[in-house]
Protein backbone atom coordinates (compact mmCIF):
# COMPACT_ATOMS: atom_id res chain seq x y z
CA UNK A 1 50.76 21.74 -21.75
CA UNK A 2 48.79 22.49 -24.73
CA UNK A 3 46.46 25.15 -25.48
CA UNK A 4 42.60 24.99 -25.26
CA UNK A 5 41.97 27.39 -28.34
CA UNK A 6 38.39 29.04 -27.44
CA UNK A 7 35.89 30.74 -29.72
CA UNK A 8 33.70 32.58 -27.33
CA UNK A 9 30.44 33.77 -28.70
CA UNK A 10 28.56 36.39 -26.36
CA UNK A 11 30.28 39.13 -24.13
CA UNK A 12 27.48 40.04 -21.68
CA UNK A 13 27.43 39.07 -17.98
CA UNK A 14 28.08 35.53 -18.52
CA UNK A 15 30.58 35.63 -20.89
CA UNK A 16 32.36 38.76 -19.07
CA UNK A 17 32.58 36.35 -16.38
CA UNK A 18 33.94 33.69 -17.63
CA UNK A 19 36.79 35.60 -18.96
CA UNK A 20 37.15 36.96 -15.88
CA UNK A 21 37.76 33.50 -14.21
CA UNK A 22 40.34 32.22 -16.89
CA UNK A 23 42.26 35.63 -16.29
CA UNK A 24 42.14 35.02 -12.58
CA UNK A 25 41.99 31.53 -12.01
CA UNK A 26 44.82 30.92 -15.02
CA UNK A 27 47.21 29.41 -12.56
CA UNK A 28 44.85 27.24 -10.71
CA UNK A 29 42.60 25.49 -13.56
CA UNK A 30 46.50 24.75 -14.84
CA UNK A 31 47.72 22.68 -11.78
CA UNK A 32 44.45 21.50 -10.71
CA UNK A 33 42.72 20.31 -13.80
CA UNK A 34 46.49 20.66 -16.72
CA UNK A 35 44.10 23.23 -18.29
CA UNK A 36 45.10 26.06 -20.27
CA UNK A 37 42.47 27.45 -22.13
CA UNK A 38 43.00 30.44 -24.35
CA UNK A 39 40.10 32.68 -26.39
CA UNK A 40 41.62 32.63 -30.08
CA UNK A 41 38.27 34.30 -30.67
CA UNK A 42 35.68 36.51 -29.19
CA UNK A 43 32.37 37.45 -30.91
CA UNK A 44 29.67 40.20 -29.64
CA UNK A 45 26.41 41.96 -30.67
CA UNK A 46 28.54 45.35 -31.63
CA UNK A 47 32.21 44.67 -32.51
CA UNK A 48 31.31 41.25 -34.27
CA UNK A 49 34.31 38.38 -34.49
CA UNK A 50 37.52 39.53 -33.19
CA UNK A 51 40.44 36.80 -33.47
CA UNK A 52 44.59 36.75 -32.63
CA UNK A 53 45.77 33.12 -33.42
CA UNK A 54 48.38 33.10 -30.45
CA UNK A 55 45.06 34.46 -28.22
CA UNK A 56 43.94 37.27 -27.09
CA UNK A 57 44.31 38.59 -23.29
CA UNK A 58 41.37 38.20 -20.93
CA UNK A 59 42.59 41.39 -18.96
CA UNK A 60 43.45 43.24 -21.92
CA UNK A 61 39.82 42.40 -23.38
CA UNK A 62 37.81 42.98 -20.16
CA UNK A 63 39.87 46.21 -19.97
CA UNK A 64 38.91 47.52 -23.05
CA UNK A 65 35.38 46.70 -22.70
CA UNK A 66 34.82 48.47 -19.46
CA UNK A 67 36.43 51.74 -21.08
CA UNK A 68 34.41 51.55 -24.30
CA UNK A 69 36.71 50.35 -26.30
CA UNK A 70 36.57 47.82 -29.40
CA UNK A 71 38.00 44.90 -29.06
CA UNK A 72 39.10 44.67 -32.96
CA UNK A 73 41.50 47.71 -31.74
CA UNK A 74 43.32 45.49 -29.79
CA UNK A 75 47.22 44.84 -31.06
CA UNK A 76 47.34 41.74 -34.05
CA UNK A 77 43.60 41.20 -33.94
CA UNK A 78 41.55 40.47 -37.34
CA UNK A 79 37.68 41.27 -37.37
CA UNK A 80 34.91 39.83 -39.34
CA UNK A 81 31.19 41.60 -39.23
CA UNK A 82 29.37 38.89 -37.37
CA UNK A 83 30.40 35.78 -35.78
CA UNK A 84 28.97 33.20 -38.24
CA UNK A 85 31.91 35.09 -40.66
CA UNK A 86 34.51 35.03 -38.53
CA UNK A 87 34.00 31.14 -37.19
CA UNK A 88 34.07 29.72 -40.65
CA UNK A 89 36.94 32.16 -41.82
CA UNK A 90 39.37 30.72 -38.25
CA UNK A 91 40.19 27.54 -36.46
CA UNK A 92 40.29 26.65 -32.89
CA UNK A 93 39.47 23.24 -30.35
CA UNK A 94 36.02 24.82 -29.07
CA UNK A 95 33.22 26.57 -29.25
CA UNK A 96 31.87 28.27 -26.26
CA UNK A 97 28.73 29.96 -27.12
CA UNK A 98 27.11 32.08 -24.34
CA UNK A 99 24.90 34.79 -26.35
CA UNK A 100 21.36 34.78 -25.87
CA UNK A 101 19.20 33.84 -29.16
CA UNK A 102 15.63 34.53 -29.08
CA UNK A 103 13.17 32.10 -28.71
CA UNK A 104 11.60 32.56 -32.51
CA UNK A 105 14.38 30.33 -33.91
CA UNK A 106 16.97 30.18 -31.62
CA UNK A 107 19.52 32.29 -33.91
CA UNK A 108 21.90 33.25 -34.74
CA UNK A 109 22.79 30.68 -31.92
CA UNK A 110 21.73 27.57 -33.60
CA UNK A 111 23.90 28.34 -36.79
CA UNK A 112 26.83 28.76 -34.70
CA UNK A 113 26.68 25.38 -32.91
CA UNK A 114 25.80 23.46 -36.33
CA UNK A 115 28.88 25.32 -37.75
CA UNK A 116 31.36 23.96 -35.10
CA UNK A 117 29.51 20.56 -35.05
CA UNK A 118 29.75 19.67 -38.64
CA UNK A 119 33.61 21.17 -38.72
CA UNK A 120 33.76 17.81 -35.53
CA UNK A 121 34.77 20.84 -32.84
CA UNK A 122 32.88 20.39 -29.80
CA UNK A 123 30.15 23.11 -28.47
CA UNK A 124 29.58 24.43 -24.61
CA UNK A 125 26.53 26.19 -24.37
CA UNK A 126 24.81 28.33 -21.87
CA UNK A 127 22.24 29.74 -24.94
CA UNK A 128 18.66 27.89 -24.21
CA UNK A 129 16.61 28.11 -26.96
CA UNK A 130 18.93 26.61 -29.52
CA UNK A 131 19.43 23.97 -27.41
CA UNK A 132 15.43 23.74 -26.54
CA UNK A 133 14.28 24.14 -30.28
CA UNK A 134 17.17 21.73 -31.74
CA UNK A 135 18.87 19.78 -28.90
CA UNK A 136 18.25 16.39 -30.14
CA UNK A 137 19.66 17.54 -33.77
CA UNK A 138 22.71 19.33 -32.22
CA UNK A 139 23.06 16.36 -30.05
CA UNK A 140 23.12 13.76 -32.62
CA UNK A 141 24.99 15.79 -35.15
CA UNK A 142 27.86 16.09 -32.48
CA UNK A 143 27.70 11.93 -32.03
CA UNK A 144 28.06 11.80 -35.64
CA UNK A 145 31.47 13.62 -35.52
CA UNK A 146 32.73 12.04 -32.28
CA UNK A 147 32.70 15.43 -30.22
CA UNK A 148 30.92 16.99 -27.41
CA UNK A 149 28.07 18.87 -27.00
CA UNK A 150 27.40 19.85 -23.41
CA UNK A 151 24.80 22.49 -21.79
CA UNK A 152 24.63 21.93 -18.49
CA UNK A 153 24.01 25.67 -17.46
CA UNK A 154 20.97 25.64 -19.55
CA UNK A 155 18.97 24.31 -17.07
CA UNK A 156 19.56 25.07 -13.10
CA UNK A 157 22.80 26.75 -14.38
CA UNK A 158 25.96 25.68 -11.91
CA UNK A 159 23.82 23.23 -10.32
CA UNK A 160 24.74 19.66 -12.27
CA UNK A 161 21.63 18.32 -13.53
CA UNK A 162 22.34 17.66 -16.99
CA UNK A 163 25.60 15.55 -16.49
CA UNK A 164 23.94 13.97 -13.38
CA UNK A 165 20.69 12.29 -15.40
CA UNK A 166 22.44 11.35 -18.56
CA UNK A 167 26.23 10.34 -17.25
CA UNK A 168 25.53 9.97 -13.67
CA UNK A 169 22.49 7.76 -14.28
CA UNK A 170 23.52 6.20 -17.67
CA UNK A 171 22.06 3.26 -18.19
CA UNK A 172 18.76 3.80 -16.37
CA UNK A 173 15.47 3.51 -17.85
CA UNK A 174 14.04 7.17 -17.15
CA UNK A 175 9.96 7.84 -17.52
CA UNK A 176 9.85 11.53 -16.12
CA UNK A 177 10.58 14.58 -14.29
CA UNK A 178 9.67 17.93 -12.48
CA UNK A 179 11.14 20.46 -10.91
CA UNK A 180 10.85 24.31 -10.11
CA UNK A 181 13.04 25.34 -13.51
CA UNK A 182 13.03 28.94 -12.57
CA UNK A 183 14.92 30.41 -9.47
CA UNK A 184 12.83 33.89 -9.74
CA UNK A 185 9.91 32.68 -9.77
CA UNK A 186 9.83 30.41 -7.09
CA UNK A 187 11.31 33.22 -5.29
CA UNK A 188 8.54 35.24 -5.63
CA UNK A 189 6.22 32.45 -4.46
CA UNK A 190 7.98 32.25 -1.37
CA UNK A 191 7.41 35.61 -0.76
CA UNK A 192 3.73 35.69 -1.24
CA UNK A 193 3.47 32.33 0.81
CA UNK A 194 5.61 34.76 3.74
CA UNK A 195 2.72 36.97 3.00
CA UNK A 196 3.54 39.87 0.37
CA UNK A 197 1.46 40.50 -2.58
CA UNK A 198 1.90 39.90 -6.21
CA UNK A 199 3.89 43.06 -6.79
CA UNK A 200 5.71 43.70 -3.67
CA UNK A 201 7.09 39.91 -4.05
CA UNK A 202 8.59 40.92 -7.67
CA UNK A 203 9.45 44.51 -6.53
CA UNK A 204 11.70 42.27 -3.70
CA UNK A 205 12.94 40.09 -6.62
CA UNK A 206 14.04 43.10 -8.49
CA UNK A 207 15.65 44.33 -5.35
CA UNK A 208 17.68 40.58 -4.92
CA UNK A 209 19.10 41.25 -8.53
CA UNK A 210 16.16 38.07 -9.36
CA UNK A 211 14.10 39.56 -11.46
CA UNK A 212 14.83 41.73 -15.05
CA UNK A 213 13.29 45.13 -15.71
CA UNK A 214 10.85 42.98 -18.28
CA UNK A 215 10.00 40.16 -16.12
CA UNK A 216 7.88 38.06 -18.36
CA UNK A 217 10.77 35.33 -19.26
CA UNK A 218 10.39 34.41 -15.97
CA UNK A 219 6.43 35.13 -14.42
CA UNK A 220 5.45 33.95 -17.74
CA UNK A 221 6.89 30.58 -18.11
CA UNK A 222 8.80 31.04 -21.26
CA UNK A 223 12.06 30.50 -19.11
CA UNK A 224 10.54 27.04 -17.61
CA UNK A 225 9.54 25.90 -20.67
CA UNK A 226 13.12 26.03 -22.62
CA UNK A 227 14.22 24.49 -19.98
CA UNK A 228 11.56 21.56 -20.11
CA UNK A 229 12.57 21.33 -23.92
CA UNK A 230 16.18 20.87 -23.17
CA UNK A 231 15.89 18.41 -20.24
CA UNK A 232 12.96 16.81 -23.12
CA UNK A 233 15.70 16.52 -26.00
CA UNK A 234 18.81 15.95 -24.22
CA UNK A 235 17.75 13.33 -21.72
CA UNK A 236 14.88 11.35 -23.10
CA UNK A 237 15.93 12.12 -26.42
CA UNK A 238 12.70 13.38 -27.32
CA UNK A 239 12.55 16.97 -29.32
CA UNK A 240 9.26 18.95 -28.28
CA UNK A 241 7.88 21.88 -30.00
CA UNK A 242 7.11 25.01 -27.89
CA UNK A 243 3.23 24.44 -28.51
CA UNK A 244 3.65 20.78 -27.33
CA UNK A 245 3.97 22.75 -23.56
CA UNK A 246 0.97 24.02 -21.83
CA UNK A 247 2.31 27.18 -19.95
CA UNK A 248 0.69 29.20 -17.43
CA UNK A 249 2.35 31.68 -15.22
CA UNK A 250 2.11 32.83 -12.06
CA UNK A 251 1.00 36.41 -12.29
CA UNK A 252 -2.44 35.85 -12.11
CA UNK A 253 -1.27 33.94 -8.59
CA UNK A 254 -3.57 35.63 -5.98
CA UNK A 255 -2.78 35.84 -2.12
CA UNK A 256 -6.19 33.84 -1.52
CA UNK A 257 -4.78 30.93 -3.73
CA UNK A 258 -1.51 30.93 -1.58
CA UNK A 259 -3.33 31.15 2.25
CA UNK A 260 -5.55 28.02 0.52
CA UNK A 261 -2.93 25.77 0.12
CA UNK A 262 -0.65 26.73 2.87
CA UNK A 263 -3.82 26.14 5.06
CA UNK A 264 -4.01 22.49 3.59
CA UNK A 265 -0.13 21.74 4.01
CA UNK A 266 0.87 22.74 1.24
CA UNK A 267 2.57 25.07 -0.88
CA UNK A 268 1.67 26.67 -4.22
CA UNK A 269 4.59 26.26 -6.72
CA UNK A 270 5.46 26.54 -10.55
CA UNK A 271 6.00 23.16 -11.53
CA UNK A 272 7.27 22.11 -14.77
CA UNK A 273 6.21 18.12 -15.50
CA UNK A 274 7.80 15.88 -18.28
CA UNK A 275 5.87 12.73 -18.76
CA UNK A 276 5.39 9.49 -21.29
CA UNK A 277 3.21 6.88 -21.68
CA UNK A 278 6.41 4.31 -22.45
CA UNK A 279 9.26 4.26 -20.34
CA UNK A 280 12.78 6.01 -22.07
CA UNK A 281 10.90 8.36 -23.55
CA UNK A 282 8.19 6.39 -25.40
CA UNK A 283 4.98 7.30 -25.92
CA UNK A 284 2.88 10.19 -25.90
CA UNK A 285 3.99 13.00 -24.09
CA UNK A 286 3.20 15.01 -21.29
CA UNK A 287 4.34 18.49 -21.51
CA UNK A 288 3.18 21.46 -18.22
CA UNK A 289 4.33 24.62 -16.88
CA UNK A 290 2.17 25.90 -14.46
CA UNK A 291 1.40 26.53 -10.60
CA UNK A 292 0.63 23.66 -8.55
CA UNK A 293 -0.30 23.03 -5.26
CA UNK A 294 2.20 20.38 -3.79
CA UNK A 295 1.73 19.09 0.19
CA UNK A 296 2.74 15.72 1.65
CA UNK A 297 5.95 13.84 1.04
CA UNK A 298 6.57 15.47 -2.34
CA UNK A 299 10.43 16.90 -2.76
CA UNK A 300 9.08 19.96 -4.20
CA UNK A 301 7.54 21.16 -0.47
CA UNK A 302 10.15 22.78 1.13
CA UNK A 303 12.10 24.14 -1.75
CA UNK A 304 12.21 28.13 -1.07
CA UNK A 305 13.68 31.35 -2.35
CA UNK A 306 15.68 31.48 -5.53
CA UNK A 307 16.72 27.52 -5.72
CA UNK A 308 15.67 25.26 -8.41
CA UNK A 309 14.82 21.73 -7.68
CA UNK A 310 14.39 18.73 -10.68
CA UNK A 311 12.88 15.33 -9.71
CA UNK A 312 13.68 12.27 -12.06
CA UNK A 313 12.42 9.02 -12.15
CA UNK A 314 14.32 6.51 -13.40
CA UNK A 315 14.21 2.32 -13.11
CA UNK A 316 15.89 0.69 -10.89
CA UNK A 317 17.32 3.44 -9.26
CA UNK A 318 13.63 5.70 -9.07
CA UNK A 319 13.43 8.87 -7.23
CA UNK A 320 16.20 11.16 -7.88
CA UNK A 321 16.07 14.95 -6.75
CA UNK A 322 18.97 17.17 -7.03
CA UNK A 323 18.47 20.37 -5.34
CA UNK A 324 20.73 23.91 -5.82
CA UNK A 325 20.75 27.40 -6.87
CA UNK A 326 19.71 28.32 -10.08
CA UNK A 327 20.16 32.19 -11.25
CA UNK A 328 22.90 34.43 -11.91
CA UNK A 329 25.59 35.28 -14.73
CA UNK A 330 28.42 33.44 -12.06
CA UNK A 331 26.50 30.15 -11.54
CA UNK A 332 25.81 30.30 -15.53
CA UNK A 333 29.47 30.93 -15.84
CA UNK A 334 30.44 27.98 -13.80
CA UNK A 335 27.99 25.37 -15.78
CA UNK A 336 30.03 26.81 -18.58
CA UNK A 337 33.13 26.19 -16.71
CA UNK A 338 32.42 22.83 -15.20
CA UNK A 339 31.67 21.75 -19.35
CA UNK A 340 35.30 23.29 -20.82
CA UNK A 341 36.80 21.36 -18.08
CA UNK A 342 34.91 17.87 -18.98
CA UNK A 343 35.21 18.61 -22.53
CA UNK A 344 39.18 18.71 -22.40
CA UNK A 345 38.88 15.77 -20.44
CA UNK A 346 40.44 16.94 -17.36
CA UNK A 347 39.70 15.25 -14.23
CA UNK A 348 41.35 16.99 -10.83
CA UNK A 349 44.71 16.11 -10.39
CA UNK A 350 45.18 14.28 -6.93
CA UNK A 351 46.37 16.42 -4.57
């Protein structure tokens, strides 16, 4: 069985956790799936590119981390000073890139991915705003070489939505979607509809390990609309500029405005909406984040708590709504997981 020889870019929660898995779950992904993947490199914000060409440990790396240590201390391991250094200086079959890169830009993320791209190594991503500023580039620049470029836990993280409108649906005729993008705040709609205010809804969110110290990603809309970006660029093909996305969020959201539309049948929700005037993508485009009041037979209704929820249309199948959980570093991780397994090409092995 041959190695999978990793570069893994990012060490925070999701990364932590996917190291965690292959450490763990070693044995397993090797009998169920012939997998053996194995990190010949591991970049982060403080130690930079660390790299052993015969791989380095998952234990002996999450140990280290936890006590403080550098991971460049660790037996036979070179170091470069930032990742960008150390990918074009090594080699390996993959590039698994799970940082975070900031919205103005999308790097040092986006240089990464172009770097394994144009070398024809395929790229798993869990980073969003690469993806959402330059999908359709990445995407056709990893055509161009014959390789994969998969981020399925970019949007509605372990839940498949990516691989289930453009493989699972291939061949379609799309026009549209929307969906609830964001798990936190939909949670804290919920709440409010169950009759909390503003504040004690995100103070609960908080609480649920939902919502971040600095919740504006997420009450804001900047989270939703990355995500309507990538689903934008990777599904219809169609690369949108942030500015093309009206965004409003939902902290102006006032009980009043809740009690209205639960009184009418409805619900008040954040809905992201991806529309064109031609089908496949054609046309001019129709770009929203912002909360909505949705009642009747829509799929949208009776989605609660932290769960995400995309609705596609697509000819001659039409509606399509895929429904799952949405936040957290482990379902992140396992988007990330599910795309090293397709990426090897390793379907189960029969039992």
């Amino acid at each position: 069985m041959k190695p999978l020889r990793i570069w893994l870019i990012g060490a925070g929660t999701v990364g932590t956790w996917l190291l965690g898995v292959l450490d763990s779950q070693a044995q397993r992904l090797a009998s169920r799936y012939g997998l053996r993947p194995t990190i010949v490199g591991l970049a982060t914000a403080r130690g930079g590119f660390a790299y052993h060409g015969r791989g380095l440990d998952p234990a002996s790396v999450l140990a280290a981390a936890s006590a403080g240590r550098p991971i460049a201390d660790l037996r036979g391991v070179e170091r470069w000073p930032s990742a960008i250094a150390g990918l074009r200086a090594t080699e390996a079959d993959l590039l698994v890139e799970v940082s975070a890169s900031p919205a103005t830009g999308g790097e040092p993320g986006t240089a990464h991915m172009r770097e394994a791209l144009q070398r024809a190594i395929p790229v798993v991503t869990s980073n969003k705003w690469p993806v959402a500023l330059h999908g359709v580039e990445l995407a056709a620049l990893a055509r161009s070489k014959g390789v994969a470029f998969r981020a399925e836990s970019t949007v509605m993280s372990g839940t498949p939505v990516l691989s289930t409108l453009v493989e699972g649906l291939a061949g379609t005729v799309p026009s549209g979607v929307r969906g609830l993008l964001n798990a936190t705040a939909n949670f804290i709609l919920s709440q409010m509809t169950g009759g909390l205010s503003y504040p004690e809804a995100l103070a609960r969110a908080r609480q649920a390990g939902l919502a971040e110290r600095d919740p504006a990603a997420d009450v804001e809309g900047h989270d939703s609309v990355a995500k309507l970006m990538i689903l934008s660029g990777l599904v219809f093909g169609r690369q949108l500029k942030r500015e093309q996305v009206g965004s409003e969020g939902i902290i102006a959201v006032t009980g009043r405005e809740i009690e209205r539309a639960r009184a009418a049948g409805g619900r008040l929700k954040h809905v992201a909406t991806l529309g064109f005037a031609g089908p496949a993508g054609t046309g001019n485009v129709t770009a929203s984040v912002r909360p909505e009041v949705v009642s009747g037979d829509d799929p949208l209704l009776t989605v609660e708590g932290a769960v995400n929820a995309v609705v596609a249309e697509a000819s001659p199948v039409g509606r399509v709504t895929i429904i799952g959980p949405g936040a957290g570093p482990r379902l992140a991780g396992q988007g990330v997981l599910s795309d090293i397994i397709a990426v090897a090409g390793r379907a189960p092995r029969r039992a």
